[in-house]
C-alpha atoms as a PDB file:
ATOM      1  CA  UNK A   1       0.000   0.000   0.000  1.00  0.00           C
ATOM      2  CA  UNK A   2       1.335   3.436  -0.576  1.00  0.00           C
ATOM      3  CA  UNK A   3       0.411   6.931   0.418  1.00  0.00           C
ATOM      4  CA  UNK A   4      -1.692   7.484  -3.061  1.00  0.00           C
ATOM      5  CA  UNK A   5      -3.423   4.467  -2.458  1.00  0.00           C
ATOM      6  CA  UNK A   6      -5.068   6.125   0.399  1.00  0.00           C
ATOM      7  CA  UNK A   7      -5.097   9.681  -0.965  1.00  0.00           C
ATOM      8  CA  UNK A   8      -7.431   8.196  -3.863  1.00  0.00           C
ATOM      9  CA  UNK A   9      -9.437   6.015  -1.156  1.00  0.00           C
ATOM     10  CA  UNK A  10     -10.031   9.532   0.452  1.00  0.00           C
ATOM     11  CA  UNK A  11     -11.310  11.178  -2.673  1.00  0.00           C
ATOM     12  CA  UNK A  12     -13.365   8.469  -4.064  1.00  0.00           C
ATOM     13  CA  UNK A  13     -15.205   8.335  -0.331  1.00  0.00           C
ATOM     14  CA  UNK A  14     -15.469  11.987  -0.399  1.00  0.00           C
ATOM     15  CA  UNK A  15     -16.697  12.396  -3.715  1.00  0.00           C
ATOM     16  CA  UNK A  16     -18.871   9.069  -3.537  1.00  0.00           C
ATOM     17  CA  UNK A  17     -18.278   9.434  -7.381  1.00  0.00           C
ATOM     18  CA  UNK A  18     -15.495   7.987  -9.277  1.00  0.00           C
ATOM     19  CA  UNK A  19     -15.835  10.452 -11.764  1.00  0.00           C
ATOM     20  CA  UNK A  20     -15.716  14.136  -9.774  1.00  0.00           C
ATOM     21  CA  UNK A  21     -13.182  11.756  -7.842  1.00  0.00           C
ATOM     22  CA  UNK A  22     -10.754  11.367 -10.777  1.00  0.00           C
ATOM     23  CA  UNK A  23     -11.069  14.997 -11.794  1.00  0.00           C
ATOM     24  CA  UNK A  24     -10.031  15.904  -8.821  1.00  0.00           C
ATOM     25  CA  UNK A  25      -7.061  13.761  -8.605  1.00  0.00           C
ATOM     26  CA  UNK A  26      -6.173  14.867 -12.503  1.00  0.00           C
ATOM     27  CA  UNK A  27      -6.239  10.802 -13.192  1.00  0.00           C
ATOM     28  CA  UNK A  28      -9.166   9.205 -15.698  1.00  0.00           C
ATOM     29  CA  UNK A  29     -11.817   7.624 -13.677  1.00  0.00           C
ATOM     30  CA  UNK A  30     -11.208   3.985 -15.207  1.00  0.00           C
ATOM     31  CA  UNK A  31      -7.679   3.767 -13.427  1.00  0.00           C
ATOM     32  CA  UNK A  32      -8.926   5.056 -10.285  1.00  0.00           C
ATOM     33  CA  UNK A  33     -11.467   2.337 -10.095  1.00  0.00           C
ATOM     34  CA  UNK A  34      -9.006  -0.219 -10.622  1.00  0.00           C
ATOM     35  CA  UNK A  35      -6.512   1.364  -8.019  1.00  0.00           C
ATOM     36  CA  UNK A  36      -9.341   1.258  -5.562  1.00  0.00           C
ATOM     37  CA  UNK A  37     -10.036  -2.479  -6.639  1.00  0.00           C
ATOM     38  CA  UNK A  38      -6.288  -3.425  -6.077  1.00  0.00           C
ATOM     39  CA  UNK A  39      -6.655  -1.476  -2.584  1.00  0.00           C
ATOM     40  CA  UNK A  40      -9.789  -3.407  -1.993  1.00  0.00           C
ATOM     41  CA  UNK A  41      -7.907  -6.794  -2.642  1.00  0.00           C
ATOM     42  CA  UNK A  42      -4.582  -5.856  -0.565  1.00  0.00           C
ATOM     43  CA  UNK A  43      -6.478  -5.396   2.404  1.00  0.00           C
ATOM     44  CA  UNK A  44      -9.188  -8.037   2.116  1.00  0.00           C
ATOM     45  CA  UNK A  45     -12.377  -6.105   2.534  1.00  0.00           C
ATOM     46  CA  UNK A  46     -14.992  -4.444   0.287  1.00  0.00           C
ATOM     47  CA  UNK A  47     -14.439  -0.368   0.527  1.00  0.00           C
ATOM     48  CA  UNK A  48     -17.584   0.627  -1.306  1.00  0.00           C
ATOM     49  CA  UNK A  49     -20.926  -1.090  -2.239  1.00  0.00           C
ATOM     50  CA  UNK A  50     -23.374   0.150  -4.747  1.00  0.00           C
ATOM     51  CA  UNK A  51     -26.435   2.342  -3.981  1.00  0.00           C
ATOM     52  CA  UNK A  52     -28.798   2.632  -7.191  1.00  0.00           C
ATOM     53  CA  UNK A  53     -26.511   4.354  -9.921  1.00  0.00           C
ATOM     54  CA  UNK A  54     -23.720   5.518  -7.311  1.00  0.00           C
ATOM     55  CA  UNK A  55     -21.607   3.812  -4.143  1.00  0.00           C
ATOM     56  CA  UNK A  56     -21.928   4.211  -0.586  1.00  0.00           C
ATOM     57  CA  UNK A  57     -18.938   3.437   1.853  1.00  0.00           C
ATOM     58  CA  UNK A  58     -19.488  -0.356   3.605  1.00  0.00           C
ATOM     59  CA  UNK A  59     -18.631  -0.264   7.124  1.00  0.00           C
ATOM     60  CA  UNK A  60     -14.975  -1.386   6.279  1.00  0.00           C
ATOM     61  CA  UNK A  61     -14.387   1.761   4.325  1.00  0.00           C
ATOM     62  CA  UNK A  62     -15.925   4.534   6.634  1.00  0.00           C
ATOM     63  CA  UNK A  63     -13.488   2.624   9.279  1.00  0.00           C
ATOM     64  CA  UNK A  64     -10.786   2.949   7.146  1.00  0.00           C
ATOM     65  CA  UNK A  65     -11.679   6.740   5.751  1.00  0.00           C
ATOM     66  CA  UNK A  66     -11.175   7.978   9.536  1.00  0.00           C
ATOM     67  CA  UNK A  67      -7.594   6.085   9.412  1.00  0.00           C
ATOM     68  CA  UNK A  68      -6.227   7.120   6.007  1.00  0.00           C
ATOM     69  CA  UNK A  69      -7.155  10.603   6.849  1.00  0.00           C
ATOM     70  CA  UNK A  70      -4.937  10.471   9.961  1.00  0.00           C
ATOM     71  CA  UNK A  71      -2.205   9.087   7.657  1.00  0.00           C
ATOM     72  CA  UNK A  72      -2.136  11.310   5.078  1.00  0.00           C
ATOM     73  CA  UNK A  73      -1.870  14.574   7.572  1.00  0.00           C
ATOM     74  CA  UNK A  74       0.675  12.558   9.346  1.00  0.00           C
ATOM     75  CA  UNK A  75       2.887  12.089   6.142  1.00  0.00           C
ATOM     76  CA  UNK A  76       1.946  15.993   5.004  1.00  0.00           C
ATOM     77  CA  UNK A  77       3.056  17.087   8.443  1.00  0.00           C
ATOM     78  CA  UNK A  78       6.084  15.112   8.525  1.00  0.00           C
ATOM     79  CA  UNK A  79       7.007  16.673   4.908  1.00  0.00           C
ATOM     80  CA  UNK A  80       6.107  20.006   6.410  1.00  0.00           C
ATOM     81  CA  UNK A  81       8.556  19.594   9.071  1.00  0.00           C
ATOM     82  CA  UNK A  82      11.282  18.098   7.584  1.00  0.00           C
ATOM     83  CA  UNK A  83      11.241  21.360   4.795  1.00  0.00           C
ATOM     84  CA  UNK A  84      11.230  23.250   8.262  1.00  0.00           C
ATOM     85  CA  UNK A  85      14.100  21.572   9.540  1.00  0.00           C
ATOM     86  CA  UNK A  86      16.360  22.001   6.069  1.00  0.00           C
ATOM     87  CA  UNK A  87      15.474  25.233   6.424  1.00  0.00           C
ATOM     88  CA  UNK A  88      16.545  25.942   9.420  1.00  0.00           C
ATOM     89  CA  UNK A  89      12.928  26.995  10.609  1.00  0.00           C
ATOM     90  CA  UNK A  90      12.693  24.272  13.324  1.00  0.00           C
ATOM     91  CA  UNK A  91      15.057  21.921  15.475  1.00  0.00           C
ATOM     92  CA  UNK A  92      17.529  22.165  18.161  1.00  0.00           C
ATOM     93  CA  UNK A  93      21.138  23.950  19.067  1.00  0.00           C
ATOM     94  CA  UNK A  94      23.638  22.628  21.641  1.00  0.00           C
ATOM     95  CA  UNK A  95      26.008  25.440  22.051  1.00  0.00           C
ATOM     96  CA  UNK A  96      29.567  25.286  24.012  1.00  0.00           C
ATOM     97  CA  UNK A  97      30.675  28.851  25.062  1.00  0.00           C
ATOM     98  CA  UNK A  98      33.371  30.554  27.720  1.00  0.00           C
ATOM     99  CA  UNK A  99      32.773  33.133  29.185  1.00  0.00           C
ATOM    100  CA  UNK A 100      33.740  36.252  27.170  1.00  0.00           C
ATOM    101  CA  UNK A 101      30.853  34.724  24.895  1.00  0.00           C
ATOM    102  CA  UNK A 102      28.572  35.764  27.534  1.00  0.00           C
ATOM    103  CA  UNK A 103      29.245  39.172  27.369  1.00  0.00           C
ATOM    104  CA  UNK A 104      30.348  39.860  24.223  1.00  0.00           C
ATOM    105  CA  UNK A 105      28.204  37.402  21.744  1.00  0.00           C
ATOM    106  CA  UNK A 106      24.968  36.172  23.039  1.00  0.00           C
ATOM    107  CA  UNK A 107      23.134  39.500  24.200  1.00  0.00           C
ATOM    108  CA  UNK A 108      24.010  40.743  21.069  1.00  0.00           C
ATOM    109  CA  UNK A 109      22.593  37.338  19.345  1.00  0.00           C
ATOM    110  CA  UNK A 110      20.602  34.969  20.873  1.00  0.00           C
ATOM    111  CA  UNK A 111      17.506  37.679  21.589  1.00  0.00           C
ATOM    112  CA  UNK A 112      17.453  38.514  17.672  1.00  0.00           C
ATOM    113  CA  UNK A 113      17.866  34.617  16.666  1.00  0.00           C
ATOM    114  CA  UNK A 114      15.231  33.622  18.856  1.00  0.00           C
ATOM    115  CA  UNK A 115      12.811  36.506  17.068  1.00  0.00           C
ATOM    116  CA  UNK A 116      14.172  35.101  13.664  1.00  0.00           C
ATOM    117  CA  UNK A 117      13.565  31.552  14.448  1.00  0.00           C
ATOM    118  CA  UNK A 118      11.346  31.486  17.347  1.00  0.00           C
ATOM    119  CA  UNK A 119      11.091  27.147  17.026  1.00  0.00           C
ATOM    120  CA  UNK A 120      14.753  26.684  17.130  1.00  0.00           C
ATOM    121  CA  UNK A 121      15.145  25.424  20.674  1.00  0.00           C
ATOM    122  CA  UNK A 122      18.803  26.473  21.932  1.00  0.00           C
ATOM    123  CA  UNK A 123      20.724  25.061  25.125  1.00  0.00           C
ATOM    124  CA  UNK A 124      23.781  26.350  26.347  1.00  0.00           C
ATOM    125  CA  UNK A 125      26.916  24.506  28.090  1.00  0.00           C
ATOM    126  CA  UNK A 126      29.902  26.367  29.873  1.00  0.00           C
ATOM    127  CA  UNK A 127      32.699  24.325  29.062  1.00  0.00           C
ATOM    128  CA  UNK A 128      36.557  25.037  28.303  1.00  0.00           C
ATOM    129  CA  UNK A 129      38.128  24.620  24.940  1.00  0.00           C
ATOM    130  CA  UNK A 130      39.044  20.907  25.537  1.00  0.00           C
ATOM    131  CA  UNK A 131      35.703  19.985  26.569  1.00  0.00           C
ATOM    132  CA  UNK A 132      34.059  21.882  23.730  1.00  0.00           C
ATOM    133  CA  UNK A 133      36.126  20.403  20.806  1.00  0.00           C
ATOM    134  CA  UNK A 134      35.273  17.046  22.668  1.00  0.00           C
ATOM    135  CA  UNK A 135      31.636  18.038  22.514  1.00  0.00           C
ATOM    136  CA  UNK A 136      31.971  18.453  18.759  1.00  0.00           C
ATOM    137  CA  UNK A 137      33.961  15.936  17.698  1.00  0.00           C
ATOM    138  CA  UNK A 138      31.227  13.593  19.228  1.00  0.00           C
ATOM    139  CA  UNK A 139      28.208  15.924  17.820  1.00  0.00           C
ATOM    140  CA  UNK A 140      27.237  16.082  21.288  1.00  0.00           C
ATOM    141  CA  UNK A 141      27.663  19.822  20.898  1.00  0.00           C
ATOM    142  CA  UNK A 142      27.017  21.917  17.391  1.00  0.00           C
ATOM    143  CA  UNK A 143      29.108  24.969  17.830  1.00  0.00           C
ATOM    144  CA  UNK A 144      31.255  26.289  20.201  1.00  0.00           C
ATOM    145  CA  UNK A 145      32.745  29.936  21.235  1.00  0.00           C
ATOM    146  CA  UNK A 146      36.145  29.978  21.568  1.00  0.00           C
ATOM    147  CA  UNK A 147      39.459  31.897  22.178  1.00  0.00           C
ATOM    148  CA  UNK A 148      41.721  31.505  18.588  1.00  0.00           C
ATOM    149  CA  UNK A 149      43.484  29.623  17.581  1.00  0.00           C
ATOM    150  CA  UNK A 150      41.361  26.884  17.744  1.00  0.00           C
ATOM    151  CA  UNK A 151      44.566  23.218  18.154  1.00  0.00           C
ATOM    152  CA  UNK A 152      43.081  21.547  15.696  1.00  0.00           C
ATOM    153  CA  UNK A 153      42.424  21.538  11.765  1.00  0.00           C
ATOM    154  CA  UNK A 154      38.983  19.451  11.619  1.00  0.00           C
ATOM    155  CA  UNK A 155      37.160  22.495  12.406  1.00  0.00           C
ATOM    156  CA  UNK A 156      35.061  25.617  10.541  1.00  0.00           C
ATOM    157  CA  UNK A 157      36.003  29.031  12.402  1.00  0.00           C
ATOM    158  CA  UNK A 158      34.057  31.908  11.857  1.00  0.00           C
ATOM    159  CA  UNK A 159      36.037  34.953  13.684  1.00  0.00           C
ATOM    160  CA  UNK A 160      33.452  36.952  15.556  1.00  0.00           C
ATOM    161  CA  UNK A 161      35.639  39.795  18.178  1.00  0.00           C
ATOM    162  CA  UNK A 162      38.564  40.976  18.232  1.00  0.00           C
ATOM    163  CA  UNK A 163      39.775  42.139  21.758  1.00  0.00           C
ATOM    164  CA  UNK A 164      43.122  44.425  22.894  1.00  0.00           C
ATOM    165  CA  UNK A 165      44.414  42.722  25.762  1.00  0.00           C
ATOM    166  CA  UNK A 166      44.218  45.837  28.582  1.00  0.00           C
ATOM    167  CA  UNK A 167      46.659  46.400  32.232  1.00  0.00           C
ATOM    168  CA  UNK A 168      44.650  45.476  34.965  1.00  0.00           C
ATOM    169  CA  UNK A 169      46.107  47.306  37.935  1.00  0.00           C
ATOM    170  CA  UNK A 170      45.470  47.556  41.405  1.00  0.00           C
ATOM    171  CA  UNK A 171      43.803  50.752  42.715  1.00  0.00           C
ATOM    172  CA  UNK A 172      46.373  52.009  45.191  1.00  0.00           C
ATOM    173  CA  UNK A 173      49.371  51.175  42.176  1.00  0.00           C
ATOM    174  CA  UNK A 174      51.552  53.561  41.341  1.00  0.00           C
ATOM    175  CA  UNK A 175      50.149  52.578  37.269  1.00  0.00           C
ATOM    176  CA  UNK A 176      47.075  53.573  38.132  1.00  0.00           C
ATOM    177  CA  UNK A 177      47.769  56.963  37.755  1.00  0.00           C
ATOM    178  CA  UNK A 178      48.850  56.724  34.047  1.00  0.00           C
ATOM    179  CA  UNK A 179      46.547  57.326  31.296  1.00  0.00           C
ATOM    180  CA  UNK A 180      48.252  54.138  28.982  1.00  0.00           C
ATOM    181  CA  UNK A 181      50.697  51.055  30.346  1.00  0.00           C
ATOM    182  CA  UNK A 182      53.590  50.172  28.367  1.00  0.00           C
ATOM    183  CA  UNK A 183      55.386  46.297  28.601  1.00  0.00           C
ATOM    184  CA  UNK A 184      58.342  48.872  29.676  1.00  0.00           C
ATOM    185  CA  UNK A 185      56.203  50.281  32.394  1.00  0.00           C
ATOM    186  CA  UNK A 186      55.090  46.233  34.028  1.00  0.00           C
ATOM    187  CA  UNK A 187      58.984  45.421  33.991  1.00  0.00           C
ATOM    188  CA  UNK A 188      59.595  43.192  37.218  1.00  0.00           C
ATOM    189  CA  UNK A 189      56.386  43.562  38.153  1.00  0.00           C
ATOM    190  CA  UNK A 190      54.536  41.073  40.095  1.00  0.00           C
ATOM    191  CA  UNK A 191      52.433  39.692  37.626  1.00  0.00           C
ATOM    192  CA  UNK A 192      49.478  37.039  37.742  1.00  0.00           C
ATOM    193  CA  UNK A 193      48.762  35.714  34.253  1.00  0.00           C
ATOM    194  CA  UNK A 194      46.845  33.115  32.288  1.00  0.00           C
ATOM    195  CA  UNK A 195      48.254  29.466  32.970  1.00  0.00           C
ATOM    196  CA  UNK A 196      51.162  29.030  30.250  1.00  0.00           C
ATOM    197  CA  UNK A 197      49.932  25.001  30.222  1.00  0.00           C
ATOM    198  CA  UNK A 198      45.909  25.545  29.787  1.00  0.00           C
ATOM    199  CA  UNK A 199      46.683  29.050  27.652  1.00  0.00           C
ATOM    200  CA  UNK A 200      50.410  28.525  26.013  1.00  0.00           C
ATOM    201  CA  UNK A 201      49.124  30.922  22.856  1.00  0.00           C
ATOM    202  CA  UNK A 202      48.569  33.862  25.345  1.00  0.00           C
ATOM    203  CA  UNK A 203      51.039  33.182  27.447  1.00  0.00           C
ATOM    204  CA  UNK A 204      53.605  32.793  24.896  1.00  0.00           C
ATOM    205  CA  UNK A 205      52.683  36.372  23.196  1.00  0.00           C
ATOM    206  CA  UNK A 206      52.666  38.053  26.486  1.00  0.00           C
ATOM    207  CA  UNK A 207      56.114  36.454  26.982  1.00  0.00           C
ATOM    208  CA  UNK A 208      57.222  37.709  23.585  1.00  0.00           C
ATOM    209  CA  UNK A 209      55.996  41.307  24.092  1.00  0.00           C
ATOM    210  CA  UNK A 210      58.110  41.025  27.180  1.00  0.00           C
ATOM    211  CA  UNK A 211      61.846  40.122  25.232  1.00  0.00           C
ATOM    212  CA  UNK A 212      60.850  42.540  22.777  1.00  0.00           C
ATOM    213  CA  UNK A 213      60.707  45.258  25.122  1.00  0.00           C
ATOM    214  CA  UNK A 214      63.338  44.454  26.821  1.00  0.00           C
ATOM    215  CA  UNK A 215      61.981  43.557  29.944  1.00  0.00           C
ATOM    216  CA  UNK A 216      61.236  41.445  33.062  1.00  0.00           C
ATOM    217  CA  UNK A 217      58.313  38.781  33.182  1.00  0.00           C
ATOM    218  CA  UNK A 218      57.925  38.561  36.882  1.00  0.00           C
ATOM    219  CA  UNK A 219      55.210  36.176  36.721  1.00  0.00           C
ATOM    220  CA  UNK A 220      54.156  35.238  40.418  1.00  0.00           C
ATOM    221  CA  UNK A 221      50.883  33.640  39.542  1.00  0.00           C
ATOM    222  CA  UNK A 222      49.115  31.153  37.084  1.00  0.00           C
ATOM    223  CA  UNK A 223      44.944  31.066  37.280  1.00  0.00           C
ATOM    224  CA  UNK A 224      42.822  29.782  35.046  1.00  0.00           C
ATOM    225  CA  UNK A 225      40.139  32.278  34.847  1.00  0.00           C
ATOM    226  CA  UNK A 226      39.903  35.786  34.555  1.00  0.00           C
ATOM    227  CA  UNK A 227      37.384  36.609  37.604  1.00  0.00           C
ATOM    228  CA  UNK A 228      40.333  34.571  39.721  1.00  0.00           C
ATOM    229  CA  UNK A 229      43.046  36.701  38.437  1.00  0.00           C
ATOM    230  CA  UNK A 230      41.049  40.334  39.155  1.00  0.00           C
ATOM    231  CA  UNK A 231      40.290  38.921  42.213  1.00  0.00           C
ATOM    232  CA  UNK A 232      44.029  38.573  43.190  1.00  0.00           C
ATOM    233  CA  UNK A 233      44.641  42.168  41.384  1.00  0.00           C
ATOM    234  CA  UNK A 234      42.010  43.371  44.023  1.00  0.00           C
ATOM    235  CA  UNK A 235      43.963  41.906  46.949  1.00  0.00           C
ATOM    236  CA  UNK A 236      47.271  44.170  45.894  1.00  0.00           C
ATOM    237  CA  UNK A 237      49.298  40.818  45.036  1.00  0.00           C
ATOM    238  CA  UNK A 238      49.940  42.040  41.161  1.00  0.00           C
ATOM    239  CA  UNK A 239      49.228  43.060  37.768  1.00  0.00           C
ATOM    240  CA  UNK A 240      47.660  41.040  34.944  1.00  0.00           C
ATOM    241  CA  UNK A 241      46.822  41.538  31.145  1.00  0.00           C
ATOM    242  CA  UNK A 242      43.309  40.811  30.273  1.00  0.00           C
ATOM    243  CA  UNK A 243      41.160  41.078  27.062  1.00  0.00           C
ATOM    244  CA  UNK A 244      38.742  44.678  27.326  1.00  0.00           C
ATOM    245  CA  UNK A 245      35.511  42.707  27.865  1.00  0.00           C
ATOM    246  CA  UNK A 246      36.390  41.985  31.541  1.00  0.00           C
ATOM    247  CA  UNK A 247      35.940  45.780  31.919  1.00  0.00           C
ATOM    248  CA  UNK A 248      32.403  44.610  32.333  1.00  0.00           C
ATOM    249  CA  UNK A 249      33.698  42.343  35.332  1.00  0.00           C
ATOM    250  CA  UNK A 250      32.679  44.790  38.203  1.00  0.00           C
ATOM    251  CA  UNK A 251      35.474  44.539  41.269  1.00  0.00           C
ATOM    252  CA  UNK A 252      36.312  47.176  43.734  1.00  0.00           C
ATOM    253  CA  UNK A 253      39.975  48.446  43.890  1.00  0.00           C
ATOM    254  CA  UNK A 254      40.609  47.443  40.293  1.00  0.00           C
ATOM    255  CA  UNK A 255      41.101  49.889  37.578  1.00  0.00           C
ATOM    256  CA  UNK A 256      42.340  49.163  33.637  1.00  0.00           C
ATOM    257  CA  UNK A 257      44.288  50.812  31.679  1.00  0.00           C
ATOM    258  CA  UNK A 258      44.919  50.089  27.700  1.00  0.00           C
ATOM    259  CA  UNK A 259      48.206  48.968  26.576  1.00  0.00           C
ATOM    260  CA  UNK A 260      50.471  51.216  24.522  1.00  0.00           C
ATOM    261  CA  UNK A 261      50.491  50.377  20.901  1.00  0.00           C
ATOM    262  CA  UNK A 262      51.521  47.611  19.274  1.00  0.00           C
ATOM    263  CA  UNK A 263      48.347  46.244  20.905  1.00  0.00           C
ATOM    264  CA  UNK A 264      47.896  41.971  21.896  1.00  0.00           C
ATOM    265  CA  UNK A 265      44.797  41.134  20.054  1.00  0.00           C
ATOM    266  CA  UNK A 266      42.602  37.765  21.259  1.00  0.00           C
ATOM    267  CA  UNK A 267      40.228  37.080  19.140  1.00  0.00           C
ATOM    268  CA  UNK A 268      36.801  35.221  19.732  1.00  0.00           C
ATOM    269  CA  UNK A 269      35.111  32.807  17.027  1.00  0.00           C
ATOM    270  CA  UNK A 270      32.249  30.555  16.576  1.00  0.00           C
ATOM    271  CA  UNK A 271      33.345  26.838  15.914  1.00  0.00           C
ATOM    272  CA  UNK A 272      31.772  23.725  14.077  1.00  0.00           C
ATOM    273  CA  UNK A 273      33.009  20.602  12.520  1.00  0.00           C
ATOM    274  CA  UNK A 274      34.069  21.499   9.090  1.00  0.00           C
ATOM    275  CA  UNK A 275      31.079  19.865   6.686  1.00  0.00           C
ATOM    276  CA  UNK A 276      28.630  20.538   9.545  1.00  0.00           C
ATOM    277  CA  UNK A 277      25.607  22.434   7.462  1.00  0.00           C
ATOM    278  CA  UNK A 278      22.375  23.605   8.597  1.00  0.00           C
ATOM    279  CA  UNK A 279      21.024  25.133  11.725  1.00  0.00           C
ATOM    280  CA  UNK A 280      25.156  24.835  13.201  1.00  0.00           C
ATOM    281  CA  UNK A 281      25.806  26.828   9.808  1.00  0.00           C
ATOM    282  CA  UNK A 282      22.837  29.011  10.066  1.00  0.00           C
ATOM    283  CA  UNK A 283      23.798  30.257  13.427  1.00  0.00           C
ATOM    284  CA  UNK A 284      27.045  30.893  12.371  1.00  0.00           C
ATOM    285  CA  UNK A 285      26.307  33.003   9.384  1.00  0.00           C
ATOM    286  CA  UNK A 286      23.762  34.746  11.906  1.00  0.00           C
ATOM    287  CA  UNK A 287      25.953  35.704  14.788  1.00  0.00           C
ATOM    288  CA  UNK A 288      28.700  36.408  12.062  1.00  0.00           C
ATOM    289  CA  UNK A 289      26.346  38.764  10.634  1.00  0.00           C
ATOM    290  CA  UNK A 290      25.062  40.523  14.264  1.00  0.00           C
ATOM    291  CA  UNK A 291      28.657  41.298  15.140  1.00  0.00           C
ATOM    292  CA  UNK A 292      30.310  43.056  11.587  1.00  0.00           C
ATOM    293  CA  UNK A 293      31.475  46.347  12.856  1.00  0.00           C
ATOM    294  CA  UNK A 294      29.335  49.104  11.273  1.00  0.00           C
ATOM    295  CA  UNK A 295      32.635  50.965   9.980  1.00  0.00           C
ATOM    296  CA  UNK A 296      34.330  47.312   9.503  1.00  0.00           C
ATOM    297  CA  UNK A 297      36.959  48.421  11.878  1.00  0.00           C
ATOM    298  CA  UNK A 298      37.721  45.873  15.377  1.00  0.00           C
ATOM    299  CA  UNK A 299      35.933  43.110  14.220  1.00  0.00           C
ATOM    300  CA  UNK A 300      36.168  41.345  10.736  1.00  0.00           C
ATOM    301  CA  UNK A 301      32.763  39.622  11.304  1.00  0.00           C
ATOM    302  CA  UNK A 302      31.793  36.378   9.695  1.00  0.00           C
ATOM    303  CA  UNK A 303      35.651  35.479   8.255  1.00  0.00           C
ATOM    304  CA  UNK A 304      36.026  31.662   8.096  1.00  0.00           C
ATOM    305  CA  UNK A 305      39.672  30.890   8.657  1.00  0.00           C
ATOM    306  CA  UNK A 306      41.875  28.104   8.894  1.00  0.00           C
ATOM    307  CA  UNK A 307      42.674  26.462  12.376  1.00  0.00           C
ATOM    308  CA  UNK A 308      46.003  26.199  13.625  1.00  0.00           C
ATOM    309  CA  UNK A 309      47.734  23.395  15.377  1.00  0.00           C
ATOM    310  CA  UNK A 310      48.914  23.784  18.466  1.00  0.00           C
ATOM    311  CA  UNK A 311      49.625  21.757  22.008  1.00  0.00           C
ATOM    312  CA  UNK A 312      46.038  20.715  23.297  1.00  0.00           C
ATOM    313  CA  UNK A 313      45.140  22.636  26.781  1.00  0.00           C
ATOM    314  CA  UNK A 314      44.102  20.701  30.072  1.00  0.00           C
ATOM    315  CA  UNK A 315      40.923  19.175  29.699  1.00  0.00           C
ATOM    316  CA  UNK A 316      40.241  20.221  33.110  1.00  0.00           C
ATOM    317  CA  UNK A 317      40.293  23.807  32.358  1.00  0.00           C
ATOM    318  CA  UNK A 318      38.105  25.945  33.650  1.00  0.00           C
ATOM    319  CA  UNK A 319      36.257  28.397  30.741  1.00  0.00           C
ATOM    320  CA  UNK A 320      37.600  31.906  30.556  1.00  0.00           C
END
């Protein structure tokens, strides 16, 4: 039996005349009597029974008009859907993000997304870069938000921020009072900065900066997140480095300062598995979109670019 079997059933019961039956199907009325005779035979029972020069349903066929119905908006809804679904209209997004994507991407996102596509169901899952690309790999997650570079070449990167890495000084510092920090200026300084084993890209460009200018790293502290190292900034203990966003990280006795130029840049990018297309890509594109600077300057929104290999961080690194 197959889905036109039923859809001429329906007609010919509607209609209760082979002949208005067939013009609405667009099919002669001779073949749709033998169709229904074949459908008749398949099932074993009688469908229709004649009544003077027309048919009537038999009980068998008014039994079987409520069913076929049922099927046939089943199937149309199912068709419906799954147009929905290629289209990105419908379905569901498991997102890995750290935390500068929660101040810098999703309020700027996920509000206008969810007016867009108000069926696409979304969760979100604070997880480290490790645990994300895990989440991928196994499709357990469809994007991620990430620092760059991302260790690994099997993935699509769409670069969303660029941040300048800014002095975070404590209050009663004698930097505080200067407008702009130089690498110069943080010379044997006790400073608390991103672990070199979970971060080794940061660290190693902060360490860099440091020969170049000739001076001292003084590093007295490793953290893993950023609210951990402003908290030890507030306590007096040192000085760390610290993309802009965490500006929006409110802590008494802090104050930040933007480095003399050349600035560090970080820069923040939705993730996928490369050949991952759909709602993953569609959200991409989307956020990609959201974020292009209006004057195209501090962001090059929506640039896919190739992933770099690096060492792999700590898996048990906490999200910054």
């Amino acid at each position: 039996m197959e889905l036109r079997h039923l859809r001429y059933f329906v007609a010919v019961a509607e209609e209760l005349n082979y002949r208005r039956a067939a013009a609405r199907l667009f099919i002669a009325a001779p073949p749709l009597s033998v169709q229904i005779k074949h459908l008749e035979q398949e099932i074993g029972v009688a469908l229709f029974a004649r009544q003077g020069r027309g048919i009537k349903l038999t009980e068998g066929g008014r039994a079987l008009l409520d069913q076929a119905r049922k099927t046939l908006a089943s199937a149309n809804r199912g068709i419906a859907v799954a147009r929905q679904a290629a289209n990105g209209e419908i379905g569901h997004l498991s997102i890995g993000y750290n935390a500068p994507a929660g101040f810098l991407v999703f309020p700027k996102v996920v509000p206008a997304f969810r007016r867009a596509r108000p069926l696409v169901q979304i969760t979100f899952h604070a997880l480290n870069m490790p645990q994300q690309l895990e989440g991928l790999r196994r499709e357990e997650l469809d994007l991620g938000v990430v620092w760059l570079p991302v260790p690994s070449a099997e993935f699509d990167a769409h670069e969303l921020v660029r941040e300048p890495l800014m002095a975070v000084i404590p209050a009663s510092h004698r930097l505080a009072k200067m407008a702009q920090i130089s690498t110069k200026d943080l010379s044997g300084e006790p400073l608390i900065l991103p672990s070199k084993l979970l971060h080794p890209d940061t660290y190693g460009e902060i360490e860099q900066r440091f020969v170049a200018a000739g001076a001292t790293m003084n590093v007295v502290y490793e953290l893993e997140s950023g609210l951990s190292m402003i908290n030890f900034v507030a306590m007096g203990i040192g000085c760390t480095l610290l993309p802009s966003y965490a500006r929006s990280i409110r802590q008494p006795g802090v104050v930040f300062r933007p480095m003399k130029a050349p600035a560090l840049i970080r820069t923040l990018a939705v993730i996928k598995l490369k050949g991952r297309s759909g709602l993953p890509e569609i959200f991409a594109n989307f956020t990609s979109e959201r974020l292009r600077a209006p004057d195209g300057k501090g962001m090059r929104s929506g640039q896919r670019i190739a992933s770099t290999n690096s060492a792999m961080p700590n898996r048990r690194a906490v999200s910054r």
